[in-house]
N, C-alpha and C. Protein backbone atom coordinates (compact mmCIF):
# COMPACT_ATOMS: atom_id res chain seq x y z
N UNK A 1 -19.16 -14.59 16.62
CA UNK A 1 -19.51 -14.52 15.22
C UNK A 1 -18.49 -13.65 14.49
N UNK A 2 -18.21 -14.45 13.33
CA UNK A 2 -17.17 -13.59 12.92
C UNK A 2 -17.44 -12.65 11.44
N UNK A 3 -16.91 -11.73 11.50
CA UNK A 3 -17.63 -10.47 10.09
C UNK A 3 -16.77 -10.74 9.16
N UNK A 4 -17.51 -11.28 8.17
CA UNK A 4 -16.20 -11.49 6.64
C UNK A 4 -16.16 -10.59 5.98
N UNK A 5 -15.56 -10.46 5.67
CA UNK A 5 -14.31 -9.14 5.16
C UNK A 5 -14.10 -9.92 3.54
N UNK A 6 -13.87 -8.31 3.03
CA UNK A 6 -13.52 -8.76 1.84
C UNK A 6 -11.80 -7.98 0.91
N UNK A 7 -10.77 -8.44 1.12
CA UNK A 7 -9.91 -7.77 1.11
C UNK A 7 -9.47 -7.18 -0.52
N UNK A 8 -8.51 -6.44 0.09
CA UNK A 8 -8.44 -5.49 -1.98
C UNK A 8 -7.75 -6.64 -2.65
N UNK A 9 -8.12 -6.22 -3.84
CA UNK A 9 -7.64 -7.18 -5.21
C UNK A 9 -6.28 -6.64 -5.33
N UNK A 10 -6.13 -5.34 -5.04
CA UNK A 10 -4.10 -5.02 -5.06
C UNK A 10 -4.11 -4.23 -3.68
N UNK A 11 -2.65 -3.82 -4.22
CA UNK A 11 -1.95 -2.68 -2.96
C UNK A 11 -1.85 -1.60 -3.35
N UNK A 12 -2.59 -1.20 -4.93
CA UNK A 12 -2.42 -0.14 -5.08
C UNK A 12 -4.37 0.60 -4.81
N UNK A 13 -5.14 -0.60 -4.74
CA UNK A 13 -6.49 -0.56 -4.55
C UNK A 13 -6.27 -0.25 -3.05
N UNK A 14 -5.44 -0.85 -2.49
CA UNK A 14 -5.91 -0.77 -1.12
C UNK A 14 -5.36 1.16 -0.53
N UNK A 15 -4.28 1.40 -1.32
CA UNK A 15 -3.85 3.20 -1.01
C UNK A 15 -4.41 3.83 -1.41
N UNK A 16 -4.96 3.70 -2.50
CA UNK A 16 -6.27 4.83 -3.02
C UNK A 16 -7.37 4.63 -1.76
N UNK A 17 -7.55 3.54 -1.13
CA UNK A 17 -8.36 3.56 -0.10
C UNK A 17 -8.43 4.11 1.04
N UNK A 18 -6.78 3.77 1.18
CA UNK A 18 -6.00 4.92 2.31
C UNK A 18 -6.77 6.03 2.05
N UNK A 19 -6.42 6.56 1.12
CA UNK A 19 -5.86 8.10 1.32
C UNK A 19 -7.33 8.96 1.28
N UNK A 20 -7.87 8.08 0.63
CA UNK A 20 -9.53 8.74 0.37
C UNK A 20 -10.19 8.67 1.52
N UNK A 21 -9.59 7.72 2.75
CA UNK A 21 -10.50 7.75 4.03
C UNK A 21 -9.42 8.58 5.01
N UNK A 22 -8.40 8.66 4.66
CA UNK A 22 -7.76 9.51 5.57
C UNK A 22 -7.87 11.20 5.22
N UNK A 23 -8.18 11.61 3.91
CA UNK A 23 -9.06 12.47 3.49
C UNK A 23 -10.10 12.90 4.22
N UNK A 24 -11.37 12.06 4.08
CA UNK A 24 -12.71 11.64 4.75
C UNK A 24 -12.69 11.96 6.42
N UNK A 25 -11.56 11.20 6.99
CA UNK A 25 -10.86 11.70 8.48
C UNK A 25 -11.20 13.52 8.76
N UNK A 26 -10.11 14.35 7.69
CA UNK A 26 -9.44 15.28 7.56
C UNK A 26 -10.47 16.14 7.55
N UNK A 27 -11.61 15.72 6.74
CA UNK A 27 -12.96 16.48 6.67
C UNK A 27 -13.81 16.34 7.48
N UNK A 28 -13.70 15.45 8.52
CA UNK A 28 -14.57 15.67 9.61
C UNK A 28 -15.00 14.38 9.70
N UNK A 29 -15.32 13.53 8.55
CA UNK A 29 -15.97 12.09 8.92
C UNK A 29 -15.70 11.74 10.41
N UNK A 30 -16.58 10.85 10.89
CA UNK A 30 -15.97 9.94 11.70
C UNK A 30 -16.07 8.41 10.83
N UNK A 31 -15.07 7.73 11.39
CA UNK A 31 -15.15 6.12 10.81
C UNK A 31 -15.24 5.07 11.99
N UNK A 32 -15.69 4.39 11.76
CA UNK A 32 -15.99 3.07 12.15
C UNK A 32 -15.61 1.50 11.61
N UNK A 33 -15.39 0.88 12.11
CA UNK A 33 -14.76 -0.43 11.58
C UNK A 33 -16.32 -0.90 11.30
N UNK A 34 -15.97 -1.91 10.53
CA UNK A 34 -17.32 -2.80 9.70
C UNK A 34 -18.96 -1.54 9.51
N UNK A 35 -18.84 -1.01 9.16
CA UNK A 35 -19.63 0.06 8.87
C UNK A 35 -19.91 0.24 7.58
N UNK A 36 -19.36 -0.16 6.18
CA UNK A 36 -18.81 0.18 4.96
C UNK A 36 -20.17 -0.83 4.31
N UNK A 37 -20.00 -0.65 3.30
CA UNK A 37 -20.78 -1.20 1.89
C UNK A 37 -19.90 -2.19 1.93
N UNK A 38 -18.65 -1.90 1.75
CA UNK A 38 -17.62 -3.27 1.65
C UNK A 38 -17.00 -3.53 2.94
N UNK A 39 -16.81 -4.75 3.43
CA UNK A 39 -16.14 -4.49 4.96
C UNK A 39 -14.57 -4.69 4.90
N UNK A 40 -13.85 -4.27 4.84
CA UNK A 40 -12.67 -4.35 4.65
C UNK A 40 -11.47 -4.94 5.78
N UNK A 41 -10.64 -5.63 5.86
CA UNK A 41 -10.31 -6.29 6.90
C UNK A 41 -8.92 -5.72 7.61
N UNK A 42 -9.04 -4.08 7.38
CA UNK A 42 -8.49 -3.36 8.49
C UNK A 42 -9.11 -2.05 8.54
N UNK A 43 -8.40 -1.21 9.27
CA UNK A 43 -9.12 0.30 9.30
C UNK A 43 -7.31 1.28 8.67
N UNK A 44 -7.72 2.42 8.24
CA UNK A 44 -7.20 3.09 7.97
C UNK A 44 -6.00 3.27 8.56
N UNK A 45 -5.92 3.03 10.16
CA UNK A 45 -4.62 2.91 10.92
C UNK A 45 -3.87 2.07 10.96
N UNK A 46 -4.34 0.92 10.71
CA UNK A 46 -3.42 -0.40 10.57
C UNK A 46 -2.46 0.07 9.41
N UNK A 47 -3.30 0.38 7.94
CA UNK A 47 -1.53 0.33 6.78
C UNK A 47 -1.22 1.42 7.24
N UNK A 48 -1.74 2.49 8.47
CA UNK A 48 -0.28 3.71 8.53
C UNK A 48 0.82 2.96 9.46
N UNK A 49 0.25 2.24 10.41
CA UNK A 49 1.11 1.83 11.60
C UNK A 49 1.96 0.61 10.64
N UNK A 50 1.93 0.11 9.46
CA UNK A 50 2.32 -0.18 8.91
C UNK A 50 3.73 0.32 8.10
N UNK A 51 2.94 1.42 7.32
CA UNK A 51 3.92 2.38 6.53
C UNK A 51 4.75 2.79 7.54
N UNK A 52 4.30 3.17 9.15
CA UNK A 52 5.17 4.24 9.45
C UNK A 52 6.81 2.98 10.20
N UNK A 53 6.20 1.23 10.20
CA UNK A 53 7.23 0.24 10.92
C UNK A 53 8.16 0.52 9.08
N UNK A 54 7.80 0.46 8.28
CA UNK A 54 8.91 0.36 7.04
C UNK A 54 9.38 1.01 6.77
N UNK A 55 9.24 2.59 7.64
CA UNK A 55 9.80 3.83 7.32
C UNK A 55 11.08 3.59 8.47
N UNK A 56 10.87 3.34 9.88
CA UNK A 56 11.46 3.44 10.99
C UNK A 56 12.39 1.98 10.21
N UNK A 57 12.10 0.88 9.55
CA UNK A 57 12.90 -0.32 9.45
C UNK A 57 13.65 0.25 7.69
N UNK A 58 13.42 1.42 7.59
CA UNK A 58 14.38 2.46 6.50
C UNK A 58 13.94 1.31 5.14
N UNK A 59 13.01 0.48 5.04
CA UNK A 59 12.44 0.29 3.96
C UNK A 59 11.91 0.91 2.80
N UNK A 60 11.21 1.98 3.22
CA UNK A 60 10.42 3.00 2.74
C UNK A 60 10.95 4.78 3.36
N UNK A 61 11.44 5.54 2.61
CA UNK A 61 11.84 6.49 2.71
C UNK A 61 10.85 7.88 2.28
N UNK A 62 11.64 9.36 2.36
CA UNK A 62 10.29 10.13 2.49
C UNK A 62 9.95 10.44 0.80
N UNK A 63 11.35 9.74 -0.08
CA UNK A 63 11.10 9.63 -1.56
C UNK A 63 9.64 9.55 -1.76
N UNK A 64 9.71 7.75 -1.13
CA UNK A 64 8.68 7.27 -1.58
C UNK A 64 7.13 7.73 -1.09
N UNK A 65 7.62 8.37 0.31
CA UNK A 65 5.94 8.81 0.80
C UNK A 65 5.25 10.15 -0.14
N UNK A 66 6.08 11.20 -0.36
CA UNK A 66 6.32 12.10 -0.92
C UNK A 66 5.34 11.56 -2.73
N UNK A 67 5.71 10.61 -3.57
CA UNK A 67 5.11 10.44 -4.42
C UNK A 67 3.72 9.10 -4.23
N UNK A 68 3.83 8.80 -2.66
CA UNK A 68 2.39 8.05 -2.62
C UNK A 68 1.59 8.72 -2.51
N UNK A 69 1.65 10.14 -2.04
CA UNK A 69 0.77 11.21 -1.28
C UNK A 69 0.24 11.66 -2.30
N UNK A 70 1.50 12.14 -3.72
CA UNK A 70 1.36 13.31 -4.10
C UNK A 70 0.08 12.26 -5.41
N UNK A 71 0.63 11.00 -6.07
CA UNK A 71 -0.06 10.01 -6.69
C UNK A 71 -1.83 9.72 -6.13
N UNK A 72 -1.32 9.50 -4.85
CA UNK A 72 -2.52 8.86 -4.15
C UNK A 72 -3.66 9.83 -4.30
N UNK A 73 -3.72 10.85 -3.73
CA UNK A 73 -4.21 12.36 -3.73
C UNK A 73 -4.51 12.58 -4.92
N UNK A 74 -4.45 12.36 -6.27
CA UNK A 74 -4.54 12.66 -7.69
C UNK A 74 -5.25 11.51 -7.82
N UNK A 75 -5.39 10.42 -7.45
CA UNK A 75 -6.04 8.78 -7.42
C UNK A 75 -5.66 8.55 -9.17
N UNK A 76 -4.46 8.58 -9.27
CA UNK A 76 -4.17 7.73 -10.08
C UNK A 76 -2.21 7.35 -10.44
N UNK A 77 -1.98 6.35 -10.76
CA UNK A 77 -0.90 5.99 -10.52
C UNK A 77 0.12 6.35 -11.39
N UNK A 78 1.73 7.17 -11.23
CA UNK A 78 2.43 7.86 -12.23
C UNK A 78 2.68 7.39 -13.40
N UNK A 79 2.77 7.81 -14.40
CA UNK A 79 2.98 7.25 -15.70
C UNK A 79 4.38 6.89 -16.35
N UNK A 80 4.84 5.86 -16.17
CA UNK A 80 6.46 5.65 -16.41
C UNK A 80 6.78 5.83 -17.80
N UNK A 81 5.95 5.76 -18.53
CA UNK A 81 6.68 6.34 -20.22
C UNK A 81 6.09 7.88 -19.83
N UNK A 82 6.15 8.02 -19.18
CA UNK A 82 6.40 9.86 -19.31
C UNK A 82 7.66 10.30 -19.19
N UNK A 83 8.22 11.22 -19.50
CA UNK A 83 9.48 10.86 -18.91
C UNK A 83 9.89 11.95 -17.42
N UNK A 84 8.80 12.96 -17.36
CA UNK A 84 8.74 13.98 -16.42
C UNK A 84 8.18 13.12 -15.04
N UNK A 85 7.73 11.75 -15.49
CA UNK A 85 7.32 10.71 -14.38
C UNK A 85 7.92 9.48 -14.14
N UNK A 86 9.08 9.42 -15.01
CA UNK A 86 9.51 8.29 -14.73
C UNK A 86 10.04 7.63 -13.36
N UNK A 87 10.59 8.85 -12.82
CA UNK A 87 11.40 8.69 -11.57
C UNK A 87 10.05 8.53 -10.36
N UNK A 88 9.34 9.39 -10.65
CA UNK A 88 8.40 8.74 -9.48
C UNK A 88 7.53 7.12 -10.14
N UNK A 89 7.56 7.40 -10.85
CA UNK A 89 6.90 5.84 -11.36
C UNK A 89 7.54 4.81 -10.67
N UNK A 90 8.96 4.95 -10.64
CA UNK A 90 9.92 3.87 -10.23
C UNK A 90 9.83 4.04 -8.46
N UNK A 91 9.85 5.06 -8.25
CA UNK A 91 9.41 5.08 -6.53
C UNK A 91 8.08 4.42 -6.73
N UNK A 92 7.11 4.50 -7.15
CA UNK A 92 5.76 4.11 -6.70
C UNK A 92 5.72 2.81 -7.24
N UNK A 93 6.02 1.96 -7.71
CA UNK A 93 6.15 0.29 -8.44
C UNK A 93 7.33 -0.12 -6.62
N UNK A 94 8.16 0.74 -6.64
CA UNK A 94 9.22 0.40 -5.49
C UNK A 94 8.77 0.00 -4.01
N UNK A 95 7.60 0.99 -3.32
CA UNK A 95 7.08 1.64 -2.75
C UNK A 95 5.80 0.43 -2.88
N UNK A 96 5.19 0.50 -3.85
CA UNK A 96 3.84 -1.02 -3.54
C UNK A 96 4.05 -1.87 -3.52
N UNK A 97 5.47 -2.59 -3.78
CA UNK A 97 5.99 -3.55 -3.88
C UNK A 97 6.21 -4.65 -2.57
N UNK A 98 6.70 -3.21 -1.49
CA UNK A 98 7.46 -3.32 -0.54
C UNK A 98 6.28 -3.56 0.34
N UNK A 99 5.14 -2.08 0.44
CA UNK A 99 4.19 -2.13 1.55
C UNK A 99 2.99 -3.24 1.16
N UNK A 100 2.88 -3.74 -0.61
CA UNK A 100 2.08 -5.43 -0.93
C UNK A 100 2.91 -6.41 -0.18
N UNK A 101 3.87 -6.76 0.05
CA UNK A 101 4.22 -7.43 0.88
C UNK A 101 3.55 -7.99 1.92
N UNK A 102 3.74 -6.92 3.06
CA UNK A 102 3.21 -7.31 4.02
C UNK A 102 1.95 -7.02 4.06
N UNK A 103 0.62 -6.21 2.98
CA UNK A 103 -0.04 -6.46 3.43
C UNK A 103 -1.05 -7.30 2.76
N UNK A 104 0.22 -8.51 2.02
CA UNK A 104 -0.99 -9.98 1.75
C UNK A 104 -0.64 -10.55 2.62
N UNK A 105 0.61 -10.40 3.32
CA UNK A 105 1.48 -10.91 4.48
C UNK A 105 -0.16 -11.33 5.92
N UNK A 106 -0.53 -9.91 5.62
CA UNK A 106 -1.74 -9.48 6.57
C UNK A 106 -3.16 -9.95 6.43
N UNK A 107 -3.61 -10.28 5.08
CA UNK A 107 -4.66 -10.90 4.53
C UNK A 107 -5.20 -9.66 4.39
N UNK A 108 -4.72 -8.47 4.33
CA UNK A 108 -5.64 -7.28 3.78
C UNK A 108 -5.24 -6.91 2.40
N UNK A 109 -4.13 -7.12 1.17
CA UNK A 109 -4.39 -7.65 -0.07
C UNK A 109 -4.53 -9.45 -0.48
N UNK A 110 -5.22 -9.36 -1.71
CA UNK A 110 -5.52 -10.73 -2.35
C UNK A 110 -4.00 -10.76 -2.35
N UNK A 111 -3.32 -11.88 -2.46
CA UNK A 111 -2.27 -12.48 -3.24
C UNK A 111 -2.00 -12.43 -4.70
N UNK A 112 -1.39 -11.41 -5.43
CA UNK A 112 -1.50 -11.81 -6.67
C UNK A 112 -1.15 -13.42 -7.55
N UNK A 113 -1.77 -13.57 -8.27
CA UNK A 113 -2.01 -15.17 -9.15
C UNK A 113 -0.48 -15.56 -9.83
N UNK A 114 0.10 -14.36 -9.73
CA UNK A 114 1.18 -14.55 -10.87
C UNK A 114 2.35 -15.70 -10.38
N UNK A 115 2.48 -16.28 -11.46
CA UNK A 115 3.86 -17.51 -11.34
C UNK A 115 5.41 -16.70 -10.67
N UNK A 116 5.14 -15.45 -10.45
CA UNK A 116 6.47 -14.49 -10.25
C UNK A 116 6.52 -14.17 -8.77
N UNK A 117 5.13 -14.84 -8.11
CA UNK A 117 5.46 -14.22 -6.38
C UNK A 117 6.60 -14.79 -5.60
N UNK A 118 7.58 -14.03 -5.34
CA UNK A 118 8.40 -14.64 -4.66
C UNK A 118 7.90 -13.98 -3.24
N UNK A 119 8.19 -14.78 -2.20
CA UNK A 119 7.90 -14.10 -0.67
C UNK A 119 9.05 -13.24 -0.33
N UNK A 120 8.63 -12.40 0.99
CA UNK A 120 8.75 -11.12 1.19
C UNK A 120 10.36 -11.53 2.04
N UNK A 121 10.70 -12.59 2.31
CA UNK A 121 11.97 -13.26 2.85
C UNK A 121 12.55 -12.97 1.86
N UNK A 122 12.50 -14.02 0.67
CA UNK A 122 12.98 -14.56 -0.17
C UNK A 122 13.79 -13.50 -0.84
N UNK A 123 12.61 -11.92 -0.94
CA UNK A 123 12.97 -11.10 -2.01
C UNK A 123 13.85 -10.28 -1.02
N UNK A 124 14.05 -10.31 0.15
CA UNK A 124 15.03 -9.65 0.90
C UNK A 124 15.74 -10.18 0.61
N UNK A 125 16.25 -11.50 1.03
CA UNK A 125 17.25 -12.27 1.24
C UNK A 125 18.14 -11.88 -0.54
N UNK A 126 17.57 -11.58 -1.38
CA UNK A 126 17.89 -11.55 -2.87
C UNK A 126 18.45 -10.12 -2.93
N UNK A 127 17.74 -9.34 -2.40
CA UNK A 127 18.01 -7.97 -2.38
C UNK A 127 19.51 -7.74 -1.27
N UNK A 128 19.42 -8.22 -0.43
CA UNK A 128 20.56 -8.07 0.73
C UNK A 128 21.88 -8.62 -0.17
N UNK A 129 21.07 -9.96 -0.96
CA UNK A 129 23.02 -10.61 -1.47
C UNK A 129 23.33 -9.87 -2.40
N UNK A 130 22.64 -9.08 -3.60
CA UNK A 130 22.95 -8.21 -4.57
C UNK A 130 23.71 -7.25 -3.78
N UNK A 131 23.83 -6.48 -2.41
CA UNK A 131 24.61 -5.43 -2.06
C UNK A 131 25.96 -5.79 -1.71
């Protein structure tokens, strides 16, 4: 029998999720898979073992962890017309971009609807010929 899951509507829904259960961890919780109000179709270790393959494949650098932490932890996302935030704004749009990828790749974000998804090949392959 299989447990349906209901996955995040973004990737930026799904790091606020992170961080609030790896929080929850930190404080003593224990967690459990399918346990939740919502069942979600990974556990907290999957997007680290995630984050930590795009860090080691130099995708994701400690720029970017540095303002997911510092964002995530504040639960809300930097403000790019600020201008004291612009630079992390641009890490964190950089940074969800990369780790939404793979994880609609994963079926743990929705797919966004937009006419603009290019796949996670595609946008390499685009990114590699620009260098």
């Amino acid at each position: 029998m299989e447990i349906e899951t209901t996955p995040f509507i973004s990737t930026e829904e799904a790091w606020f999720w992170f961080i609030q259960a790896n929080q929850a961890r930190n404080d003593g919780a224990r967690m459990s898979a399918n346990e939740g109000r919502i069942i979600r179709p990974c556990v907290p270790d999957d997007i680290l073992k995630i984050l930590m393959r795009l860090h080691r494949n130099r995708q994701l650098d400690m720029n970017h962890f540095r303002v997911l932490r510092h964002y995530g932890v504040r639960m809300m996302a930097p403000d790019g017309k600020r201008s004291t935030e612009h630079l992390a704004w641009r890490l964190w749009v950089d940074a969800l971009q990369i780790l939404g990828d793979v994880l609609v790749a994963k079926n743990i974000v929705q797919p966004s609807l937009s006419a603009e998804i290019i796949s996670f090949q595609e946008r390499k392959a685009a990114q590699v010929a620009s260098w």
